[in-house]
N, C-alpha and C. Protein backbone atom coordinates (compact mmCIF):
# COMPACT_ATOMS: atom_id res chain seq x y z
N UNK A 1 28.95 52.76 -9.60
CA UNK A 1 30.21 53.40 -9.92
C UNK A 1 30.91 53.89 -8.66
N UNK A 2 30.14 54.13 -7.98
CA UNK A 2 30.76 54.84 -6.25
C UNK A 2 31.75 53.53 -5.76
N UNK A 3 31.38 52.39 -5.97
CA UNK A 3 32.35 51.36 -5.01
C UNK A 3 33.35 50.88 -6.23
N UNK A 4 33.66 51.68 -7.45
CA UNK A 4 34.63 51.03 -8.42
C UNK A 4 36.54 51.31 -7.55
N UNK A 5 36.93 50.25 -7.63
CA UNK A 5 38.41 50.61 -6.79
C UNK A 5 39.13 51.47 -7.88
N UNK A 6 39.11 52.56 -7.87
CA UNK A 6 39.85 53.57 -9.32
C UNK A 6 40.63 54.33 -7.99
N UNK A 7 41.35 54.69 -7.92
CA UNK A 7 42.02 55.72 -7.03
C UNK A 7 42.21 57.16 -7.57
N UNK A 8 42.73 57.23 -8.63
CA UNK A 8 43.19 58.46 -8.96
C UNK A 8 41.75 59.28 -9.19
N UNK A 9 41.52 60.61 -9.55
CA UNK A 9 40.29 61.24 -9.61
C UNK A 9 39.90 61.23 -11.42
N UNK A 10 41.12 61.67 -12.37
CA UNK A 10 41.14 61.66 -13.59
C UNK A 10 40.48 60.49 -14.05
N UNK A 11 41.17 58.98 -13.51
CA UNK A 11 40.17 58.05 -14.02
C UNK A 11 39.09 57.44 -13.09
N UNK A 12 38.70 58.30 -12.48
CA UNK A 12 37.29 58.02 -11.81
C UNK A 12 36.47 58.87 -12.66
N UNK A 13 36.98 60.37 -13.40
CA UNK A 13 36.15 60.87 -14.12
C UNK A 13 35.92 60.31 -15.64
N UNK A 14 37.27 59.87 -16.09
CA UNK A 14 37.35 58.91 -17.33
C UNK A 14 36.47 57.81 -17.22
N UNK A 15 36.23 56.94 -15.74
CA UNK A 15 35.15 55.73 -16.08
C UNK A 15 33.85 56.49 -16.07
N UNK A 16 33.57 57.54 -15.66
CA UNK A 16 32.25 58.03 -15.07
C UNK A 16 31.64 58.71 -16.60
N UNK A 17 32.69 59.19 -17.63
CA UNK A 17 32.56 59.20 -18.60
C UNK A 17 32.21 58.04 -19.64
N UNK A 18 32.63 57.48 -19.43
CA UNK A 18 32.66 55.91 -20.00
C UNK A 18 31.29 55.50 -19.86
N UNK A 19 30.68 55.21 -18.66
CA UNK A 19 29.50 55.07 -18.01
C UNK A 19 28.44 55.70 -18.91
N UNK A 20 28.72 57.12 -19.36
CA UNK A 20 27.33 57.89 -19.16
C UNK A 20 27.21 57.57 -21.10
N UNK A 21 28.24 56.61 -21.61
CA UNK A 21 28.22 56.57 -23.24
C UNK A 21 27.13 55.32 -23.11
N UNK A 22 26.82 55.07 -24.62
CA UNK A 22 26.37 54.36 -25.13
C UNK A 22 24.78 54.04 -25.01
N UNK A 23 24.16 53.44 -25.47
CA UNK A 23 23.01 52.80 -25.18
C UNK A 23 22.36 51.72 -24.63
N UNK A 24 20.86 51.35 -24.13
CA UNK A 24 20.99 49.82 -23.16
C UNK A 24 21.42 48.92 -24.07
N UNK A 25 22.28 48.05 -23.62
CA UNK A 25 22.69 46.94 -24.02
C UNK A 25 23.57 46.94 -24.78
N UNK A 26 24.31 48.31 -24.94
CA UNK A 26 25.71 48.49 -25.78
C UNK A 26 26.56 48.68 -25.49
N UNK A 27 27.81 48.13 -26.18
CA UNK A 27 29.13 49.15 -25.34
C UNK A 27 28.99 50.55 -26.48
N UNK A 28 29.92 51.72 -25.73
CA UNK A 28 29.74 52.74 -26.52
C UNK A 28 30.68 53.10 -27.45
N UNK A 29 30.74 53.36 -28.54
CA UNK A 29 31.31 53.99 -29.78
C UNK A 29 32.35 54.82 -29.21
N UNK A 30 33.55 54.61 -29.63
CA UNK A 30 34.64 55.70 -29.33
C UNK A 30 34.39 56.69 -29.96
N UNK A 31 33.74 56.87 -31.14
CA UNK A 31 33.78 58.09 -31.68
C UNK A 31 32.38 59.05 -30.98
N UNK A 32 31.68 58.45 -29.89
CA UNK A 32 31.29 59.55 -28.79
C UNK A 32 31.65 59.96 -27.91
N UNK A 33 33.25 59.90 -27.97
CA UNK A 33 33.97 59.72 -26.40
C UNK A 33 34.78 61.20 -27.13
N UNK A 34 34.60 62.36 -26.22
CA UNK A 34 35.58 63.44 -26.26
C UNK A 34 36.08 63.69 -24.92
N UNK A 35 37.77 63.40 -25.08
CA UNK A 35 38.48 63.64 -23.93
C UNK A 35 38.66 64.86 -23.16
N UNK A 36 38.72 66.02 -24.15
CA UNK A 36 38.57 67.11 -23.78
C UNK A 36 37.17 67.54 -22.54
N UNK A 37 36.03 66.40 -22.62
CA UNK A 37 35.30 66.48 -21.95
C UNK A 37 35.64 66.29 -20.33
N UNK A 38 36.81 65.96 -20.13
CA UNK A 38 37.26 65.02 -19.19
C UNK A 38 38.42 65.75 -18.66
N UNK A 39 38.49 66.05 -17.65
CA UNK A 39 39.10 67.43 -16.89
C UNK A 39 40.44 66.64 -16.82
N UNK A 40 42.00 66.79 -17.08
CA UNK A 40 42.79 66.16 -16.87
C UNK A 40 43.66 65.14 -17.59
N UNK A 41 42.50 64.84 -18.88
CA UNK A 41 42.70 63.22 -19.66
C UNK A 41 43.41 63.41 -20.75
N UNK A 42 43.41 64.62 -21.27
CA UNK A 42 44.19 64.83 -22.37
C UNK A 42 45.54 65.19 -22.52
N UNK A 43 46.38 64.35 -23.36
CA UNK A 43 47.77 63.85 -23.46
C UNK A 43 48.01 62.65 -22.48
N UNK A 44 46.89 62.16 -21.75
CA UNK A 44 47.21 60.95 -20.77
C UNK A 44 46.14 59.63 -21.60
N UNK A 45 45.61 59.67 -22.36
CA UNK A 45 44.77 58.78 -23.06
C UNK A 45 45.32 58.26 -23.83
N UNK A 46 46.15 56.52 -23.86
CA UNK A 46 46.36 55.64 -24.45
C UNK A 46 45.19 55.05 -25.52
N UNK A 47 45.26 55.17 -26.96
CA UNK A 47 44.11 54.61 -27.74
C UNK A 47 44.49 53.12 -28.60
N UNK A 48 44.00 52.55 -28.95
CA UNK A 48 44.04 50.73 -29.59
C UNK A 48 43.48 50.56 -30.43
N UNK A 49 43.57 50.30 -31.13
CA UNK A 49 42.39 50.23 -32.41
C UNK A 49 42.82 48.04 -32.77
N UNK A 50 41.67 47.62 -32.59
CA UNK A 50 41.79 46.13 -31.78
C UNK A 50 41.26 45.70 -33.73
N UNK A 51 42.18 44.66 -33.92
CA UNK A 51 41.90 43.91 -35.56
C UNK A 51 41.80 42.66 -35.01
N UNK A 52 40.86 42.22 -35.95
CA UNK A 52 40.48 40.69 -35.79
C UNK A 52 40.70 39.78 -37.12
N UNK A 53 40.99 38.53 -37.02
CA UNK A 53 41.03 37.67 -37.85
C UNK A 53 42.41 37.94 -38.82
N UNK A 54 43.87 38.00 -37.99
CA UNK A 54 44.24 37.63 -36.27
C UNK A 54 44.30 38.64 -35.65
N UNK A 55 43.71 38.04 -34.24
CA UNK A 55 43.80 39.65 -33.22
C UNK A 55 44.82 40.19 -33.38
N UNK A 56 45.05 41.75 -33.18
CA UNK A 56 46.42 42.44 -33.36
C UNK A 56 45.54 43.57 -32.80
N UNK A 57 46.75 44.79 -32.37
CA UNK A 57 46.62 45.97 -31.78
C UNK A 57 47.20 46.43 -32.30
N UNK A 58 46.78 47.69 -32.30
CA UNK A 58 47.83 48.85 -32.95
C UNK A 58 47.97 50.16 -32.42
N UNK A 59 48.28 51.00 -31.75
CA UNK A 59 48.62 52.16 -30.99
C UNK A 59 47.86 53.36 -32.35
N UNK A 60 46.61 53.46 -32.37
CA UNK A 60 46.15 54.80 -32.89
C UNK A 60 46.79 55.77 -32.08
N UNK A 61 46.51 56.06 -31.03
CA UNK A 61 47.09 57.82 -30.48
C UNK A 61 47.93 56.95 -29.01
N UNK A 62 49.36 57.44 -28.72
CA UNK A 62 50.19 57.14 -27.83
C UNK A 62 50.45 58.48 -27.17
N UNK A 63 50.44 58.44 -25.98
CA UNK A 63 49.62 59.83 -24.92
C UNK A 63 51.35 60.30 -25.52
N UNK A 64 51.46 61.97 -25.39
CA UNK A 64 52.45 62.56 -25.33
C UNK A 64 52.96 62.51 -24.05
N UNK A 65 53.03 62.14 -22.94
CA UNK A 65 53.59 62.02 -21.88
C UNK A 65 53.81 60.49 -21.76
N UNK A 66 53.68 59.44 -22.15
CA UNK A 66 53.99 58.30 -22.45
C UNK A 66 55.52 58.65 -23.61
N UNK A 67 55.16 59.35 -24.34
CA UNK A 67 56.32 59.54 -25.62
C UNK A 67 57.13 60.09 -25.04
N UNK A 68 57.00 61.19 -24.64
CA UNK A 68 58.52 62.13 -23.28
C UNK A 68 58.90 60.81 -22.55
N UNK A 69 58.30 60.21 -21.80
CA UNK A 69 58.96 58.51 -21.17
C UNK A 69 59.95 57.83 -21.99
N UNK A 70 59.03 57.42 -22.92
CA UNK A 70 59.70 56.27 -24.09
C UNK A 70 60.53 57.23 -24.90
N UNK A 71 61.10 57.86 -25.16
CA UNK A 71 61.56 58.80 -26.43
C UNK A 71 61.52 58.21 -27.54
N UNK A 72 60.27 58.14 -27.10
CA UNK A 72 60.03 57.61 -28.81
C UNK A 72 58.20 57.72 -29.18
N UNK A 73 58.19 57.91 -30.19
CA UNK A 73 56.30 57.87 -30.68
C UNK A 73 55.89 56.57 -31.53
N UNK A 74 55.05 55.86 -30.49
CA UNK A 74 54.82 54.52 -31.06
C UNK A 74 53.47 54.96 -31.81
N UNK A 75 52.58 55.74 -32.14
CA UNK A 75 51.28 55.89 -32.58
C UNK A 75 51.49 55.25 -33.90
N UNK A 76 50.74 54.50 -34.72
CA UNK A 76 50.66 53.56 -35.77
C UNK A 76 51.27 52.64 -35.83
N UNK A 77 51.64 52.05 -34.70
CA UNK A 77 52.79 50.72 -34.41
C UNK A 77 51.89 49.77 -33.87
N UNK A 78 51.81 48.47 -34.30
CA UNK A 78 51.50 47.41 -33.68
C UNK A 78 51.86 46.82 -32.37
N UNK A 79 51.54 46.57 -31.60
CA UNK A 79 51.86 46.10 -30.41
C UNK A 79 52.59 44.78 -30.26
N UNK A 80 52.66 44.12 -31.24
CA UNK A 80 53.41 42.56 -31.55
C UNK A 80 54.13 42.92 -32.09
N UNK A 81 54.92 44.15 -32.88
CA UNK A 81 56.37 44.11 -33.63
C UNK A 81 57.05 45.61 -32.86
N UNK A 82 57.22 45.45 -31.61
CA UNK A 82 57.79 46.58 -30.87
C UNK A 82 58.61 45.27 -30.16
N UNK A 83 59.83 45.08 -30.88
CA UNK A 83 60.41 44.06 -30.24
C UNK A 83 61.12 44.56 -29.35
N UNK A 84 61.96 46.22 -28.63
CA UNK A 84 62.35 46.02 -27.29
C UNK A 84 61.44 47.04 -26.27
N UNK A 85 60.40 46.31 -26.29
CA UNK A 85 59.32 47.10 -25.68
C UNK A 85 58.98 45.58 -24.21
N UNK A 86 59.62 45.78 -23.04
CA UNK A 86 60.05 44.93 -22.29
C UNK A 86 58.83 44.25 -21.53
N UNK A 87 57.61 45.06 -21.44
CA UNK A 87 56.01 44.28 -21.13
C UNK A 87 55.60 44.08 -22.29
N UNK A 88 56.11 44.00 -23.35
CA UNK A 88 55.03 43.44 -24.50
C UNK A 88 54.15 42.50 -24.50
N UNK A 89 54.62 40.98 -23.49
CA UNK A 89 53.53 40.20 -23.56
C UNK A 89 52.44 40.42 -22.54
N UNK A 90 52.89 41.26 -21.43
CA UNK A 90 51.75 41.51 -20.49
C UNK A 90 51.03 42.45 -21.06
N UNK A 91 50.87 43.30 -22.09
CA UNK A 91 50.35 44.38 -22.80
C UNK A 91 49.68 43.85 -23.35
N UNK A 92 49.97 42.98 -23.98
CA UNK A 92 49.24 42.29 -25.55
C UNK A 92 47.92 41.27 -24.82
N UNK A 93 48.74 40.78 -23.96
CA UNK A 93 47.79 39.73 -23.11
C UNK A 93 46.82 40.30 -22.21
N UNK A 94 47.32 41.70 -21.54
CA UNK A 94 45.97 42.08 -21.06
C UNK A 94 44.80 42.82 -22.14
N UNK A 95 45.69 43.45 -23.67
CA UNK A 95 44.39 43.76 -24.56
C UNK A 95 43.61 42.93 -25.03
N UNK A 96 44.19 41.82 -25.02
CA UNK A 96 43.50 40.55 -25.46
C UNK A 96 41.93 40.36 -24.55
N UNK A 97 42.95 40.32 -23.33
CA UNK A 97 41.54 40.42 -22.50
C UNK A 97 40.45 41.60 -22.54
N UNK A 98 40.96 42.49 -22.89
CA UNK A 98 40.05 43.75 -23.03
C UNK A 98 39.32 43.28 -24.30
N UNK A 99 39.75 42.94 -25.25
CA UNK A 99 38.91 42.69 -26.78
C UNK A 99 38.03 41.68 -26.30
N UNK A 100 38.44 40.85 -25.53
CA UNK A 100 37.39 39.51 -25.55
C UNK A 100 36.15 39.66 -23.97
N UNK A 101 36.82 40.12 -23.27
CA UNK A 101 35.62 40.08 -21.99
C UNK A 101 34.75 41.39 -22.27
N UNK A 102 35.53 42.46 -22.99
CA UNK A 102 34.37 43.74 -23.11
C UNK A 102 34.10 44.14 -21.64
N UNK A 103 35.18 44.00 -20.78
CA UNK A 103 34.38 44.68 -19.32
C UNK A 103 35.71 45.97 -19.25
N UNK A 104 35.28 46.96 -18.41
CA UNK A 104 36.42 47.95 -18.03
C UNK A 104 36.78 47.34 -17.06
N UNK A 105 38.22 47.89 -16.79
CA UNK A 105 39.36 47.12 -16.26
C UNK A 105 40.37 48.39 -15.05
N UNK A 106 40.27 48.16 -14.20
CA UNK A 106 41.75 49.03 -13.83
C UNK A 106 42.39 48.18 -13.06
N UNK A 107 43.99 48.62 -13.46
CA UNK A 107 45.04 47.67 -13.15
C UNK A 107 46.20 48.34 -12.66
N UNK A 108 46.47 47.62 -11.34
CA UNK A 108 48.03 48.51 -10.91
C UNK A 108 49.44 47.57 -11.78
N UNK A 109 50.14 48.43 -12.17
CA UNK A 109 50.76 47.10 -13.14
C UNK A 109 52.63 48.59 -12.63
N UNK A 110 53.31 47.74 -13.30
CA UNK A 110 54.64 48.39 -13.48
C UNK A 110 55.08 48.61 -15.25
N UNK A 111 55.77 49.87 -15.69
CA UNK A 111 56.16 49.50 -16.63
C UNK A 111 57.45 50.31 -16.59
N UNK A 112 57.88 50.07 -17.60
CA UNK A 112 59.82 50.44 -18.22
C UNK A 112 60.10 51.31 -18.92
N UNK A 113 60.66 52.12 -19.01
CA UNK A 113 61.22 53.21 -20.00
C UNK A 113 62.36 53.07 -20.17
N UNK A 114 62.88 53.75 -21.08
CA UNK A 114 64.48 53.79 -21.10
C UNK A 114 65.47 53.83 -19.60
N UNK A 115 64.74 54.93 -19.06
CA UNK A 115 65.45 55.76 -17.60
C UNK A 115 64.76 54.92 -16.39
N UNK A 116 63.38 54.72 -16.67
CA UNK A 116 62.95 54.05 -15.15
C UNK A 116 61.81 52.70 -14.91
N UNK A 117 61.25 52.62 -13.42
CA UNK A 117 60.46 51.44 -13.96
C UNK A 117 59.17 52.22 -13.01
N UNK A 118 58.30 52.59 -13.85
CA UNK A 118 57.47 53.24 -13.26
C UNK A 118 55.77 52.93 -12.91
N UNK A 119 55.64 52.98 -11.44
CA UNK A 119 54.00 51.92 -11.14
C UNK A 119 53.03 52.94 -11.53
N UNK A 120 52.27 52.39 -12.04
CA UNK A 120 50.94 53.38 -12.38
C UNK A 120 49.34 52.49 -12.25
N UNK A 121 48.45 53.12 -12.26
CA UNK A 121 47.09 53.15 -12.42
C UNK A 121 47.21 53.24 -13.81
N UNK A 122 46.26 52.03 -13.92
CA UNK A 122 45.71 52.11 -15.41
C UNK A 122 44.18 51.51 -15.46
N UNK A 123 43.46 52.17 -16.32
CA UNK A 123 41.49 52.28 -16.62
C UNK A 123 41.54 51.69 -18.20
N UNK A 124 41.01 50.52 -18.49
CA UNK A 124 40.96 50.00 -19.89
C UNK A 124 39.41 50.30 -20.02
N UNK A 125 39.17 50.82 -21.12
CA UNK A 125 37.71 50.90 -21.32
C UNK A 125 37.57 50.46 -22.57
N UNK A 126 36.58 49.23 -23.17
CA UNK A 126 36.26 48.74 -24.49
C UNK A 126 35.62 49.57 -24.81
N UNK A 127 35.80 49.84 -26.45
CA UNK A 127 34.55 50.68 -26.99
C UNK A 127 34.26 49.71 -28.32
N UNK A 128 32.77 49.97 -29.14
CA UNK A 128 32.79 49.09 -29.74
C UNK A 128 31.38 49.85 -30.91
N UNK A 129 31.81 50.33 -32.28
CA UNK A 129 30.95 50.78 -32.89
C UNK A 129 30.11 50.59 -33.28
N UNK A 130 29.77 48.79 -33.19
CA UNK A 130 28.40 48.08 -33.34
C UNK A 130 27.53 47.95 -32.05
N UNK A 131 27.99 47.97 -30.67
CA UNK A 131 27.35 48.13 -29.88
C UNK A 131 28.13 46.80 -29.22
N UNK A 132 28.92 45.78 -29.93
CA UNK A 132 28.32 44.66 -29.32
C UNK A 132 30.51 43.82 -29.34
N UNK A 133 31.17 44.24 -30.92
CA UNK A 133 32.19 43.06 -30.94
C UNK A 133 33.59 44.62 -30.67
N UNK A 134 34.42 44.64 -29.79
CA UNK A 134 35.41 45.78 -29.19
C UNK A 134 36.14 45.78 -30.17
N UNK A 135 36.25 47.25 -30.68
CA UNK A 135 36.84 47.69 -31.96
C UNK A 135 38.25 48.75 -31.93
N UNK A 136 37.91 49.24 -30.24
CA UNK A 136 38.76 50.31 -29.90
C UNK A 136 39.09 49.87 -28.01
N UNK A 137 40.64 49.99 -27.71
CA UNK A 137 40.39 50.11 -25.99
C UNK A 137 41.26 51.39 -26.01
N UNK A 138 40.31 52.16 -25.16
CA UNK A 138 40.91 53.41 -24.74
C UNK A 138 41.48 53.16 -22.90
N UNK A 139 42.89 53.79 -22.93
CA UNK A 139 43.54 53.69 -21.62
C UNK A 139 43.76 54.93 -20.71
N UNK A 140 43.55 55.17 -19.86
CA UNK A 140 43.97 56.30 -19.24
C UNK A 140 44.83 55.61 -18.14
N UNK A 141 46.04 56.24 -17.96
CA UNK A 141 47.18 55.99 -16.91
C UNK A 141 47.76 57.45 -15.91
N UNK A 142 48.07 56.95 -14.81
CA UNK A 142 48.05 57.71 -14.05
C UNK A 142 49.22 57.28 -13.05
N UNK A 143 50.67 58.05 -13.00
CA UNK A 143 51.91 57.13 -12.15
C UNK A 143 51.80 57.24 -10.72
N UNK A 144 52.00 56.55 -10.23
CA UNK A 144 51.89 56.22 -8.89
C UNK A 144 53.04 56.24 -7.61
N UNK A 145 54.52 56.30 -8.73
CA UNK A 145 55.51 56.06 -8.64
C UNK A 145 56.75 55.75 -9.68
N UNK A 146 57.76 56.38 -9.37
CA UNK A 146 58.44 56.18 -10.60
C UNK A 146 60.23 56.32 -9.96
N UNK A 147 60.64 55.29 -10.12
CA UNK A 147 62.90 54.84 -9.60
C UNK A 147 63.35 54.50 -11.22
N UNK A 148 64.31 55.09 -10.68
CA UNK A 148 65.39 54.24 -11.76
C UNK A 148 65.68 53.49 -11.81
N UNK A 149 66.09 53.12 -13.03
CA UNK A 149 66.40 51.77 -13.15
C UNK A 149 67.90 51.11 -12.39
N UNK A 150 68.92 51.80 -12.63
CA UNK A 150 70.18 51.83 -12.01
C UNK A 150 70.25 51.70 -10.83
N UNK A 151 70.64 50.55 -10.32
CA UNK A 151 70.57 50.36 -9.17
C UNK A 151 69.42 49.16 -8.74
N UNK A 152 68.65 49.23 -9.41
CA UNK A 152 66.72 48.06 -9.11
C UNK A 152 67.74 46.66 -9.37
N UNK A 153 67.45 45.90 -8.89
CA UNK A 153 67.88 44.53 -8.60
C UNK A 153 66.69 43.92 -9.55
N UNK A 154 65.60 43.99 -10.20
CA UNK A 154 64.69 42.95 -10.98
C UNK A 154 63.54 44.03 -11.93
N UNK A 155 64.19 44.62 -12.91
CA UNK A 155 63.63 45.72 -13.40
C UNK A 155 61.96 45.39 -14.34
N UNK A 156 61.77 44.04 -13.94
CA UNK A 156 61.24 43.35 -14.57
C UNK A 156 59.31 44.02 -14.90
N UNK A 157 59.16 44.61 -15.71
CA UNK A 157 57.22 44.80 -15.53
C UNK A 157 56.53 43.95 -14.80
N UNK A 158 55.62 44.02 -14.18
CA UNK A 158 54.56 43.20 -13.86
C UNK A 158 53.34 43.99 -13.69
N UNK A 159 52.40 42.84 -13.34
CA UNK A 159 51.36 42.98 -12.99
C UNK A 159 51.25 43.05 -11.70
N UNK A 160 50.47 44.12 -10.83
CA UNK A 160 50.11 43.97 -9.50
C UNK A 160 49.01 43.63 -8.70
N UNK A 161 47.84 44.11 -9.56
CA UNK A 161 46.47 43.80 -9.42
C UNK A 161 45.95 44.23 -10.84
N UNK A 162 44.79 43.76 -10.86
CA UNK A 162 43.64 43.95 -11.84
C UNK A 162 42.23 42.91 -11.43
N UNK A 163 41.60 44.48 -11.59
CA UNK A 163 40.11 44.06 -11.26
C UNK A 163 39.33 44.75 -12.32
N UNK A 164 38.27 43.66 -12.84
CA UNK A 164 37.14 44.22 -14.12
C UNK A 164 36.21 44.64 -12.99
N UNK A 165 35.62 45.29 -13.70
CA UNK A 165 34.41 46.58 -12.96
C UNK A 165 33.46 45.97 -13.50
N UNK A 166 32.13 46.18 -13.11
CA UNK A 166 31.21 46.13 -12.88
C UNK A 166 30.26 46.53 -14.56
N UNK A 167 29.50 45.95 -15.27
CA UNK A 167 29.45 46.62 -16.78
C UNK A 167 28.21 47.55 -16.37
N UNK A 168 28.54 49.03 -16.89
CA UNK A 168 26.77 49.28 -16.55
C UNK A 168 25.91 49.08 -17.24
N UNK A 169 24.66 49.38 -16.63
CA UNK A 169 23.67 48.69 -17.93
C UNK A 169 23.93 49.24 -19.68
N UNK A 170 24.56 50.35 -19.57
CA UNK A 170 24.38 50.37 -21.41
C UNK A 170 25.25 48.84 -21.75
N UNK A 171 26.10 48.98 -21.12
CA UNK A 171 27.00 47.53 -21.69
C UNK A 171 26.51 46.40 -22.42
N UNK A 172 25.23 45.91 -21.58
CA UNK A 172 24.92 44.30 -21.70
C UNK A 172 25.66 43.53 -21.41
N UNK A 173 25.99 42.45 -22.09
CA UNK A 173 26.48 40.85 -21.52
C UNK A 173 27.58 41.23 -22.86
N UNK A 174 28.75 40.42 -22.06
CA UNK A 174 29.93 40.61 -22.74
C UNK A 174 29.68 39.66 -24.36
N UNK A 175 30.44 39.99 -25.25
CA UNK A 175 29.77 39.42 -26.50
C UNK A 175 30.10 37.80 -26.74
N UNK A 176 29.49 36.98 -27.35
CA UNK A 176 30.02 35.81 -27.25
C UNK A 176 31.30 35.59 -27.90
């Protein structure tokens, strides 16, 4: 965990949390994960609640400081019918990847609000109540930077980096 590239301290304590869940060879149950445990994380914890058969996402809890951004509260909204939500496919496409590789993730990415286009740190962590198929991705974000939009010549989201971490042993082998 010492050589994970996380920058911010909140989600170095959010993965270190993450880490200390579950059992060998499991991923861990969201419902052992208390944020409050986690000096900093609360109102900044993006939650997913991941459906299969067809994949879909759905925004269980949308951080209150994400909602002051967006003026708006996406919590019980699907992530495929937020039609002017301007990274939707880089969102959807990186949970995708979170549901299917089961590894934690942090990613420097850009995103959009009404007012700005703002870079942040972001920590994807799978959780998964059987031990084994990702049922939940919990996010912690952290801004890095934040302009307006007025004036930006290509207001466009992206991706900047993303690197999967390392699984620790409770993890095991990502599921088939």
């Amino acid at each position: 965990m010492a050589d994970a590239p996380i920058r911010h301290p909140m989600l170095q304590r959010l993965y270190a949390a993450w880490c200390g869940l579950g059992a060998a060879g499991a991923l861990p149950s969201f419902r052992r994960f208390d944020p409050v445990e986690v000096p900093g994380a609360l109102g900044q914890i993006l939650v997913v609640a991941v459906e299969r058969a067809p994949l879909r996402f759905r925004y269980r809890v949308f951080p209150t400081r994400l909602t002051a951004l967006m003026h708006r509260e996406l919590t019980g909204h699907y992530v495929d019918e937020i039609d002017d939500l301007p990274e939707r496919d880089l969102v959807l496409e990186r949970m995708a990847r979170g549901a299917t590789d089961a590894r934690p993730t942090v990613m420097i990415r850009t995103g959009r609000t009404p007012d700005y286009l703002i870079t942040f740190e972001s920590l994807m962590l799978p959780f998964a109540d059987d031990g084994a198929a990702v049922d939940t991705l919990a996010f912690g974000m952290e801004p890095i930077e934040r302009r307006e939009l007025s004036g930006l010549a290509d207001p466009t989201p992206r991706l900047i980096s993303e690197i999967a971490l390392d699984r620790p042993p409770h993890a095991g082998a990502p599921p088939p």
